[in-house]
PDB file of N, CA and C in Angstrom:
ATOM      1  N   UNK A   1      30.405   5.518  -3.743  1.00  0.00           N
ATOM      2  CA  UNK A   1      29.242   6.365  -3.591  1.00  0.00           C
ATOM      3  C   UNK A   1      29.702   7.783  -3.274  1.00  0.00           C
ATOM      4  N   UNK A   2      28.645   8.861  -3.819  1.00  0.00           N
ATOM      5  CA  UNK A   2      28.869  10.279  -3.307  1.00  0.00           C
ATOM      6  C   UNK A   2      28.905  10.873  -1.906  1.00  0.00           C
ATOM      7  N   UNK A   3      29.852  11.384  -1.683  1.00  0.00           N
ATOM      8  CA  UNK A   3      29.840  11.647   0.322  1.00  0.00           C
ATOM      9  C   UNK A   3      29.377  12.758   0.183  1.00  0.00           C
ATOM     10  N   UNK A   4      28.148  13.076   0.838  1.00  0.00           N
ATOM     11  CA  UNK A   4      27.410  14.779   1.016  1.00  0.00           C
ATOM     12  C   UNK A   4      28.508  14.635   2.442  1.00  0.00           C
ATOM     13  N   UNK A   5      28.632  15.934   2.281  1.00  0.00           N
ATOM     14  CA  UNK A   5      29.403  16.603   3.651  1.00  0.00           C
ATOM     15  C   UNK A   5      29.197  18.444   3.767  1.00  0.00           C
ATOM     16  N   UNK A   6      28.640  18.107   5.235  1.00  0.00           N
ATOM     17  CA  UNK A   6      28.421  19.417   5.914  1.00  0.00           C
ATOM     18  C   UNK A   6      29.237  20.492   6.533  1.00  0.00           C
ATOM     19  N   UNK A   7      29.770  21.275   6.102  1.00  0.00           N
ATOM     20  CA  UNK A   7      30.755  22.647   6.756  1.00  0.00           C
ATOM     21  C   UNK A   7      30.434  23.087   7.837  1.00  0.00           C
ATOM     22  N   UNK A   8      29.539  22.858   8.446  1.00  0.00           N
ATOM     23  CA  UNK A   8      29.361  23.501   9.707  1.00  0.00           C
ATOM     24  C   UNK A   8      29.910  22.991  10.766  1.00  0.00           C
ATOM     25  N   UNK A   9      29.984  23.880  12.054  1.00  0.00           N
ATOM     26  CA  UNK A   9      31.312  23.838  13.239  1.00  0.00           C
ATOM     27  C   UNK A   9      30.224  22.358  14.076  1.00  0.00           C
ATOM     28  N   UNK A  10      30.646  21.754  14.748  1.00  0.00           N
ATOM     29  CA  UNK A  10      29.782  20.688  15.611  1.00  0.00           C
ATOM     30  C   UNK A  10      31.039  19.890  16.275  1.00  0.00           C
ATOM     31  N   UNK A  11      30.537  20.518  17.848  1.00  0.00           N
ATOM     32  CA  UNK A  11      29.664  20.757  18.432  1.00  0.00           C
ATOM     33  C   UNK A  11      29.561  22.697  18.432  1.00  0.00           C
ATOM     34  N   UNK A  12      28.607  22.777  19.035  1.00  0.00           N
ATOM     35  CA  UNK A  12      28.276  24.054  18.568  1.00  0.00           C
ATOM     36  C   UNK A  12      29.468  24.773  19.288  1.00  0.00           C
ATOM     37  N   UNK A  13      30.429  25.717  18.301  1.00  0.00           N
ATOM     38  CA  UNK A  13      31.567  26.648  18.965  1.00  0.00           C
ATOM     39  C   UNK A  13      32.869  25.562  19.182  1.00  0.00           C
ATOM     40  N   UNK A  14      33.175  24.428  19.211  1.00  0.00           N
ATOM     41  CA  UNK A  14      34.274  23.695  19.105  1.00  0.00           C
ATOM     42  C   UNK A  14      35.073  23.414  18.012  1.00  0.00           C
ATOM     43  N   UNK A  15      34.902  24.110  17.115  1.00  0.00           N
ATOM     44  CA  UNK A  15      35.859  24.379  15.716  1.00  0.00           C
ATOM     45  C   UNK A  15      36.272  23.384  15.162  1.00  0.00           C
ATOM     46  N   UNK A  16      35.499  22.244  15.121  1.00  0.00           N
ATOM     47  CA  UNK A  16      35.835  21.017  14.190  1.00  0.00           C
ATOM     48  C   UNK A  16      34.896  21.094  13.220  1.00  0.00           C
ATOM     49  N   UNK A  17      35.231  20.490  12.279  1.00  0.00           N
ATOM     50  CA  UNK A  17      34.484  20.688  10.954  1.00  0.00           C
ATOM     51  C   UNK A  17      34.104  19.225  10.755  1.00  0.00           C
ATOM     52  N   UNK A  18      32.641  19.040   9.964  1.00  0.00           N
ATOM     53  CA  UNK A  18      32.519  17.767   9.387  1.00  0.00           C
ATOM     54  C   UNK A  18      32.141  17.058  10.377  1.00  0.00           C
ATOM     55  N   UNK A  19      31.888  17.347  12.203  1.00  0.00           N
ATOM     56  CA  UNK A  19      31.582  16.903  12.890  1.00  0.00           C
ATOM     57  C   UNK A  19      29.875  16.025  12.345  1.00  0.00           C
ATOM     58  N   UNK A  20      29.442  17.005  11.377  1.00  0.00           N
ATOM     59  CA  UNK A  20      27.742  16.572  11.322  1.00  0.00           C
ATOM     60  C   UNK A  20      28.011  15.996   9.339  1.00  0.00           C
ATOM     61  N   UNK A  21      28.484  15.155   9.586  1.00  0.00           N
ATOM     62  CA  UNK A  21      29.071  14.617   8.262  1.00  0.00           C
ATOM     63  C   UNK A  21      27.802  13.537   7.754  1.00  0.00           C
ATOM     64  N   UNK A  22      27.049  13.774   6.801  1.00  0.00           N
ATOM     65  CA  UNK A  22      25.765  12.693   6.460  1.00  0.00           C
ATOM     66  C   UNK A  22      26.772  12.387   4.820  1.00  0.00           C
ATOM     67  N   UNK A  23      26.524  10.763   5.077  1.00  0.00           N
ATOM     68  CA  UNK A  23      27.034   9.968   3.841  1.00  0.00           C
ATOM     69  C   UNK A  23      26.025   9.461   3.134  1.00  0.00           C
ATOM     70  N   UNK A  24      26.364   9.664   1.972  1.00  0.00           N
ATOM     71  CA  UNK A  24      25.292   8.886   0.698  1.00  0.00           C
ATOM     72  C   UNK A  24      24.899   7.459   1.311  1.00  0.00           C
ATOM     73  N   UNK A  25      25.607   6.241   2.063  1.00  0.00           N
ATOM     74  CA  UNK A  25      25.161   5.328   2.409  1.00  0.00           C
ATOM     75  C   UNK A  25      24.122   5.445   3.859  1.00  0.00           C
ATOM     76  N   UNK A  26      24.182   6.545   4.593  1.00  0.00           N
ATOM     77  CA  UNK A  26      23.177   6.830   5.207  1.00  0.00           C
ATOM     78  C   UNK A  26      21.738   7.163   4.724  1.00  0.00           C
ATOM     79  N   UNK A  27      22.006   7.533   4.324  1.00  0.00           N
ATOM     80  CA  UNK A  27      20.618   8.288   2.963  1.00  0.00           C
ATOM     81  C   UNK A  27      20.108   7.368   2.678  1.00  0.00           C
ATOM     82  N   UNK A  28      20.778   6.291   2.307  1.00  0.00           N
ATOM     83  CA  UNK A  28      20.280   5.083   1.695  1.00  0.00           C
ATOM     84  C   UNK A  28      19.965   4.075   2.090  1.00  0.00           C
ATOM     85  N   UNK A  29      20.446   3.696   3.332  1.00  0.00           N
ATOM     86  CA  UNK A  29      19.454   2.828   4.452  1.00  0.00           C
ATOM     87  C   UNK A  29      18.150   3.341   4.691  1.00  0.00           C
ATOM     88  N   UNK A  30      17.914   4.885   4.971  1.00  0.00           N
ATOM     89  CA  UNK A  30      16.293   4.961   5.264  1.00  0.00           C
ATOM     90  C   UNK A  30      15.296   4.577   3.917  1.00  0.00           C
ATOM     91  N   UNK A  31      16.290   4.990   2.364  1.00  0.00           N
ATOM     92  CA  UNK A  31      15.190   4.158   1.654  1.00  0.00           C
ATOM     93  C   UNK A  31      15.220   2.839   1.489  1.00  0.00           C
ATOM     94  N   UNK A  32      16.306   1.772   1.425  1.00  0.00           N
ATOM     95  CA  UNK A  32      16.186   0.978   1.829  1.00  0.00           C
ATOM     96  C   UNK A  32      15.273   0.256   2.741  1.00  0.00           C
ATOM     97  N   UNK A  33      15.176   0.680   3.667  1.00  0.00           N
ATOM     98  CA  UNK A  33      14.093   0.744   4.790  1.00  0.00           C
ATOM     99  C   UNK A  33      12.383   0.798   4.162  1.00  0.00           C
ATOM    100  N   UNK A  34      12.303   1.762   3.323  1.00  0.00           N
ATOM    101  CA  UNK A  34      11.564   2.476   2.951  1.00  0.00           C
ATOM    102  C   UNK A  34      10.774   1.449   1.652  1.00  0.00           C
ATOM    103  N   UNK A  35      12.150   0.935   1.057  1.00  0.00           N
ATOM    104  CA  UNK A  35      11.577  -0.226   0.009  1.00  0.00           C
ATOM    105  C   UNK A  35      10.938  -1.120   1.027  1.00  0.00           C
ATOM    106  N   UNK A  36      11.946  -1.783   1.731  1.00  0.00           N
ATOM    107  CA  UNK A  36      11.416  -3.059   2.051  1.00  0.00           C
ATOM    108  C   UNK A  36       9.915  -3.080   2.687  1.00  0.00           C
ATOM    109  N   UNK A  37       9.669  -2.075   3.437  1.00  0.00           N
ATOM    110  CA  UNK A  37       8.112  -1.517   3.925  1.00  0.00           C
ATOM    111  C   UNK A  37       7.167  -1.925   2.978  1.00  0.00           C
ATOM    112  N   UNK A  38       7.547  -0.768   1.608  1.00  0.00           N
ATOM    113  CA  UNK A  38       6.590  -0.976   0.504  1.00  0.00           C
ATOM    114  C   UNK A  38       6.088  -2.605   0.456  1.00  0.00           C
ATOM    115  N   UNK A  39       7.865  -3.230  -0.089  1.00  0.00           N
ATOM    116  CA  UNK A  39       7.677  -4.661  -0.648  1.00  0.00           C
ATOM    117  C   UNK A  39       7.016  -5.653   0.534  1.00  0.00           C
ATOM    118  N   UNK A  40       6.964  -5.365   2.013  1.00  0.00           N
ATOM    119  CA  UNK A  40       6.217  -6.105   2.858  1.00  0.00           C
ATOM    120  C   UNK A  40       4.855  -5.651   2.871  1.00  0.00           C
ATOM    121  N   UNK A  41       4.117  -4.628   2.822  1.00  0.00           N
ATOM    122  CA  UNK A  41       2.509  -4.493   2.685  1.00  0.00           C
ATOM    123  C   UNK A  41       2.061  -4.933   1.419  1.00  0.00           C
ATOM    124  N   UNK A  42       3.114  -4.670  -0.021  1.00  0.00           N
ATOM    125  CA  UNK A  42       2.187  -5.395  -1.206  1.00  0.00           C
ATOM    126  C   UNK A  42       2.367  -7.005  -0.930  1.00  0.00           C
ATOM    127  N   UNK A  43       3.300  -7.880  -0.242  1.00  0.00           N
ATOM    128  CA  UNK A  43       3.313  -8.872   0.026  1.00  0.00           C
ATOM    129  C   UNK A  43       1.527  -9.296   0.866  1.00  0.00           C
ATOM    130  N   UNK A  44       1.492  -8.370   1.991  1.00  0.00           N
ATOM    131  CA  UNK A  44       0.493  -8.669   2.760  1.00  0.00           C
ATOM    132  C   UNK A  44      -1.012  -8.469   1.760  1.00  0.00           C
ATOM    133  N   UNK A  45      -0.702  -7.444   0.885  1.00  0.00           N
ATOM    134  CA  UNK A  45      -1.847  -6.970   0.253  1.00  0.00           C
ATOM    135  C   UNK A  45      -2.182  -8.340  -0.983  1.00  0.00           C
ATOM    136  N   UNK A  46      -1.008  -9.095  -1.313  1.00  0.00           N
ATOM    137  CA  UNK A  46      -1.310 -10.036  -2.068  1.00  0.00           C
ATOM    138  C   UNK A  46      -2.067 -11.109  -1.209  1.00  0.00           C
ATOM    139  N   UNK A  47      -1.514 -11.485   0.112  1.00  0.00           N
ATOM    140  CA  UNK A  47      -2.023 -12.371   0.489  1.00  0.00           C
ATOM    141  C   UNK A  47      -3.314 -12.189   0.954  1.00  0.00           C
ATOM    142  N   UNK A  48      -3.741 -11.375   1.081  1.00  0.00           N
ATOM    143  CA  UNK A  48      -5.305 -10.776   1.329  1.00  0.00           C
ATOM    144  C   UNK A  48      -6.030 -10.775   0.289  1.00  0.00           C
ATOM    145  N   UNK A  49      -5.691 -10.645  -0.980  1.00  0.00           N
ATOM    146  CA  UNK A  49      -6.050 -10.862  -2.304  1.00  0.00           C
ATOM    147  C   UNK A  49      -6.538 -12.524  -2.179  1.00  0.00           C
ATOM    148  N   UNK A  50      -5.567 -12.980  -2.337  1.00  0.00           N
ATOM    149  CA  UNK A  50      -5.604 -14.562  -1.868  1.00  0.00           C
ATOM    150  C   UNK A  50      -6.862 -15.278  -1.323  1.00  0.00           C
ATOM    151  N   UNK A  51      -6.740 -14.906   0.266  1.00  0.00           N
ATOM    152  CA  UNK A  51      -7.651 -15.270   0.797  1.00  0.00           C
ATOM    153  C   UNK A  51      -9.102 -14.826   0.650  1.00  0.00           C
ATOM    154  N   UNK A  52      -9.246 -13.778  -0.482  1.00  0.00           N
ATOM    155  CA  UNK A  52     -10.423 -13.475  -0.575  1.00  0.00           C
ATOM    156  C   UNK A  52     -10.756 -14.530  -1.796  1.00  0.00           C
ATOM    157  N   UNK A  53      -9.915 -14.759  -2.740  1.00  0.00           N
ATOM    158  CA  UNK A  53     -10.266 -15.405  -3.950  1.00  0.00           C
ATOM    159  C   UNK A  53     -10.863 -16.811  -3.416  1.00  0.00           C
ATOM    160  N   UNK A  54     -10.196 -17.459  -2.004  1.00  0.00           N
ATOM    161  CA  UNK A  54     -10.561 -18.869  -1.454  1.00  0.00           C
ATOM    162  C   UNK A  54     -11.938 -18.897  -0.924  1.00  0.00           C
ATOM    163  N   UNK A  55     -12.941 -18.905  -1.214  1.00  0.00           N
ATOM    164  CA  UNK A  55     -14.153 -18.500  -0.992  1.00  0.00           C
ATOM    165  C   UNK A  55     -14.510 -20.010  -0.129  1.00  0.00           C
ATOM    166  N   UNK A  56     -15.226 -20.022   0.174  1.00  0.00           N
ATOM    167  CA  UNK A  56     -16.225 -21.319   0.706  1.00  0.00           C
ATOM    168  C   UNK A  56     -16.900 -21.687  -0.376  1.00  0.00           C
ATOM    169  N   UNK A  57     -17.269 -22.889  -0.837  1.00  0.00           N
ATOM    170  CA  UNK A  57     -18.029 -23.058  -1.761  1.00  0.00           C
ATOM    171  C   UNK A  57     -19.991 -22.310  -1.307  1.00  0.00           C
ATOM    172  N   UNK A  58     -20.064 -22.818  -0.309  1.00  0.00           N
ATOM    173  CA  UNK A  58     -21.383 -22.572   0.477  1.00  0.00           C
ATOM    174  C   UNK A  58     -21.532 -21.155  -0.202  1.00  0.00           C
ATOM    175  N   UNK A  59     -20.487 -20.124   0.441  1.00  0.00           N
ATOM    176  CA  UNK A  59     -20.403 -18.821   0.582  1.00  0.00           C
ATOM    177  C   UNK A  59     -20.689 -18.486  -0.666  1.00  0.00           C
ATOM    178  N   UNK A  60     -19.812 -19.183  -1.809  1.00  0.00           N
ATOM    179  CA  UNK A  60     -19.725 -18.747  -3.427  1.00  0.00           C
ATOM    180  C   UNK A  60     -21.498 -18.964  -3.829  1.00  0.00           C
ATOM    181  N   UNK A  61     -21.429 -20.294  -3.562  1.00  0.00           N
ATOM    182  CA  UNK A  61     -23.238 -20.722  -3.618  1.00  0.00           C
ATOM    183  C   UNK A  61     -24.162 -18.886  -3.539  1.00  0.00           C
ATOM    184  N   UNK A  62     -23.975 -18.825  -2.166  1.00  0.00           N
ATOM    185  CA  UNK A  62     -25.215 -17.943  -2.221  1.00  0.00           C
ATOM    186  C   UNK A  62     -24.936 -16.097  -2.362  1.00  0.00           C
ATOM    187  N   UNK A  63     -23.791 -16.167  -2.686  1.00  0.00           N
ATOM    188  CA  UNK A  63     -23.120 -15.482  -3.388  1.00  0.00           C
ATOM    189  C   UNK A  63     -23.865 -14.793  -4.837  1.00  0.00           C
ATOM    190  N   UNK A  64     -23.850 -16.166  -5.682  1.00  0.00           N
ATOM    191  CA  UNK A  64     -24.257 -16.215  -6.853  1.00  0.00           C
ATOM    192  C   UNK A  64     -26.115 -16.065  -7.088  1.00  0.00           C
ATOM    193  N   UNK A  65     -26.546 -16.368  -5.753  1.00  0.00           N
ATOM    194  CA  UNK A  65     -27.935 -16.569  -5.804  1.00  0.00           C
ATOM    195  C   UNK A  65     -28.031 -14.970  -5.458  1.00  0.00           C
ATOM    196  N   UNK A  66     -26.988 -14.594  -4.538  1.00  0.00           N
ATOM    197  CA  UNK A  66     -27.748 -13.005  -3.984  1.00  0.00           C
ATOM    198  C   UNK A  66     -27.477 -11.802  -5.468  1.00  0.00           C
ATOM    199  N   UNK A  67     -26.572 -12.404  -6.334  1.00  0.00           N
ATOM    200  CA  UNK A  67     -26.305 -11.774  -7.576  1.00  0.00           C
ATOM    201  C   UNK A  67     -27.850 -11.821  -8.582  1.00  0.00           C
ATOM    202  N   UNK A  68     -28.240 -13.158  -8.703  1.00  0.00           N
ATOM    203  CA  UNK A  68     -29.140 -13.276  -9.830  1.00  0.00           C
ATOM    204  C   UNK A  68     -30.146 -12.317  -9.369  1.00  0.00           C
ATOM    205  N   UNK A  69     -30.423 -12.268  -7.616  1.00  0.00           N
ATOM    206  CA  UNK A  69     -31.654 -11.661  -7.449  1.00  0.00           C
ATOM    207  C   UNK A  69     -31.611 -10.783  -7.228  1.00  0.00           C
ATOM    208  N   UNK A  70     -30.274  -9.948  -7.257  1.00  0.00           N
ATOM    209  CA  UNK A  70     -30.006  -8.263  -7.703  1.00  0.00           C
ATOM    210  C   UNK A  70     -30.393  -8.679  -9.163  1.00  0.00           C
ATOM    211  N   UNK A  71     -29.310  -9.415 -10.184  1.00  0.00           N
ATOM    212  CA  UNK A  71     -30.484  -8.719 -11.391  1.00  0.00           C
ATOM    213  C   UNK A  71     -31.642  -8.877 -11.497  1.00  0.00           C
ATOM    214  N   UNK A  72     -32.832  -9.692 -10.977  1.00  0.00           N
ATOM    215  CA  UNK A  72     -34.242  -9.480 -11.167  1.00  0.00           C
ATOM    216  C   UNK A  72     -34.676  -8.090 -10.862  1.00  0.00           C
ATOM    217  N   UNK A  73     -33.901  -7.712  -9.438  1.00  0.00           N
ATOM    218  CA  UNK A  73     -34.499  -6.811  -9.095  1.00  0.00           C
ATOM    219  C   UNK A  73     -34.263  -5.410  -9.837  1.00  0.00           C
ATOM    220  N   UNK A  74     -33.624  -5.373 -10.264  1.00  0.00           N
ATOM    221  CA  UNK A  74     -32.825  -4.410 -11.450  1.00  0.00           C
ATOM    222  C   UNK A  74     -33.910  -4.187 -12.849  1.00  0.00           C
ATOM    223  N   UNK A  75     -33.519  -5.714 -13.021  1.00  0.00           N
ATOM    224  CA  UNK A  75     -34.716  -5.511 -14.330  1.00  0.00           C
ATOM    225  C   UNK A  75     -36.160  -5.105 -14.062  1.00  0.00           C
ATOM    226  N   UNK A  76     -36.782  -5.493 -12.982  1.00  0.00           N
ATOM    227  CA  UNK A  76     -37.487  -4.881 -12.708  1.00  0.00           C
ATOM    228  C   UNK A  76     -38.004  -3.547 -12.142  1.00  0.00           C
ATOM    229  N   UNK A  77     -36.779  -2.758 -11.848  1.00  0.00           N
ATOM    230  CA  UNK A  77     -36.722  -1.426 -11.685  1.00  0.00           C
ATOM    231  C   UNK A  77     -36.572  -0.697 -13.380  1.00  0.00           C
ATOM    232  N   UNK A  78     -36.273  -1.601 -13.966  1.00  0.00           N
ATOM    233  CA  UNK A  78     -36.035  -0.534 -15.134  1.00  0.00           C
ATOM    234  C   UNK A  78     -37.372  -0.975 -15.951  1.00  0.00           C
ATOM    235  N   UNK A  79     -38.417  -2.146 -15.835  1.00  0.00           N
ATOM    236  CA  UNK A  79     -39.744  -1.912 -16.088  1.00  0.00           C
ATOM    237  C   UNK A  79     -40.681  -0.721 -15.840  1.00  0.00           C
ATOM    238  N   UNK A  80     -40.409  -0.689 -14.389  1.00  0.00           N
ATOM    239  CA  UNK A  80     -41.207   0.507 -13.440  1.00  0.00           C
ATOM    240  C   UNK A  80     -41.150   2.098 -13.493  1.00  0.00           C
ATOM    241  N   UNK A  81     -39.649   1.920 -14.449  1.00  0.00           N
ATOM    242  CA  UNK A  81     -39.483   2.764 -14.917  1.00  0.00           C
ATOM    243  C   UNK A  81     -39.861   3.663 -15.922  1.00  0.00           C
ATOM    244  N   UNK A  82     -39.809   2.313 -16.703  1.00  0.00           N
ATOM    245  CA  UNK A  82     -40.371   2.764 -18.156  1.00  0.00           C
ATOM    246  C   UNK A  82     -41.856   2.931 -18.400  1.00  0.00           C
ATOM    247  N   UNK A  83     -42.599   2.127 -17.313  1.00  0.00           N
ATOM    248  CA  UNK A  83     -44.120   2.324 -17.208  1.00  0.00           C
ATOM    249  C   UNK A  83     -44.375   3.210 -16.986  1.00  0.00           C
ATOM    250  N   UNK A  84     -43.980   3.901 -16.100  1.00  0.00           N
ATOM    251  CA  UNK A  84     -43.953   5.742 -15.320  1.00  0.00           C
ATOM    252  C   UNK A  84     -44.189   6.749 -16.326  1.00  0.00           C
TER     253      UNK A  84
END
């Protein structure tokens, strides 16, 4: 891997060089880090997906009933409409 390296004196006025030396494998643990974050919330975000798809049947039941009677009520807004 590429070594970034810094010229400046460190500690401040003690005339060593390279004291503040950042390596390409440093760099690369914070994204590292940075992946695995990502890859653990889309993990969580799948499993939340999940548990929404597992419905209750009950729940799905009236689910489907509170759907039909949005569309009545729909169609019948666009009657009321057109009567107007």
């Amino acid at each position: 891997m590429t070594e970034l390296r810094s010229q400046r004196e460190s500690p401040a006025g003690s005339g060593e060089l390279g004291a503040g030396v950042a390596t390409a494998e440093g760099a690369g643990a914070g994204v590292e880090q940075e992946e695995e974050e990502e890859e653990e919330a889309a993990r969580e975000r799948q499993l939340q997906r999940e548990e929404e798809e597992e419905l209750d049947p009950r729940i799905q039941e009236e689910l489907e009933h509170l759907n039909q009677a949005s569309e009545e009520i729909n169609k019948l807004e666009l009657q009321l409409n057109v009567s107007m």
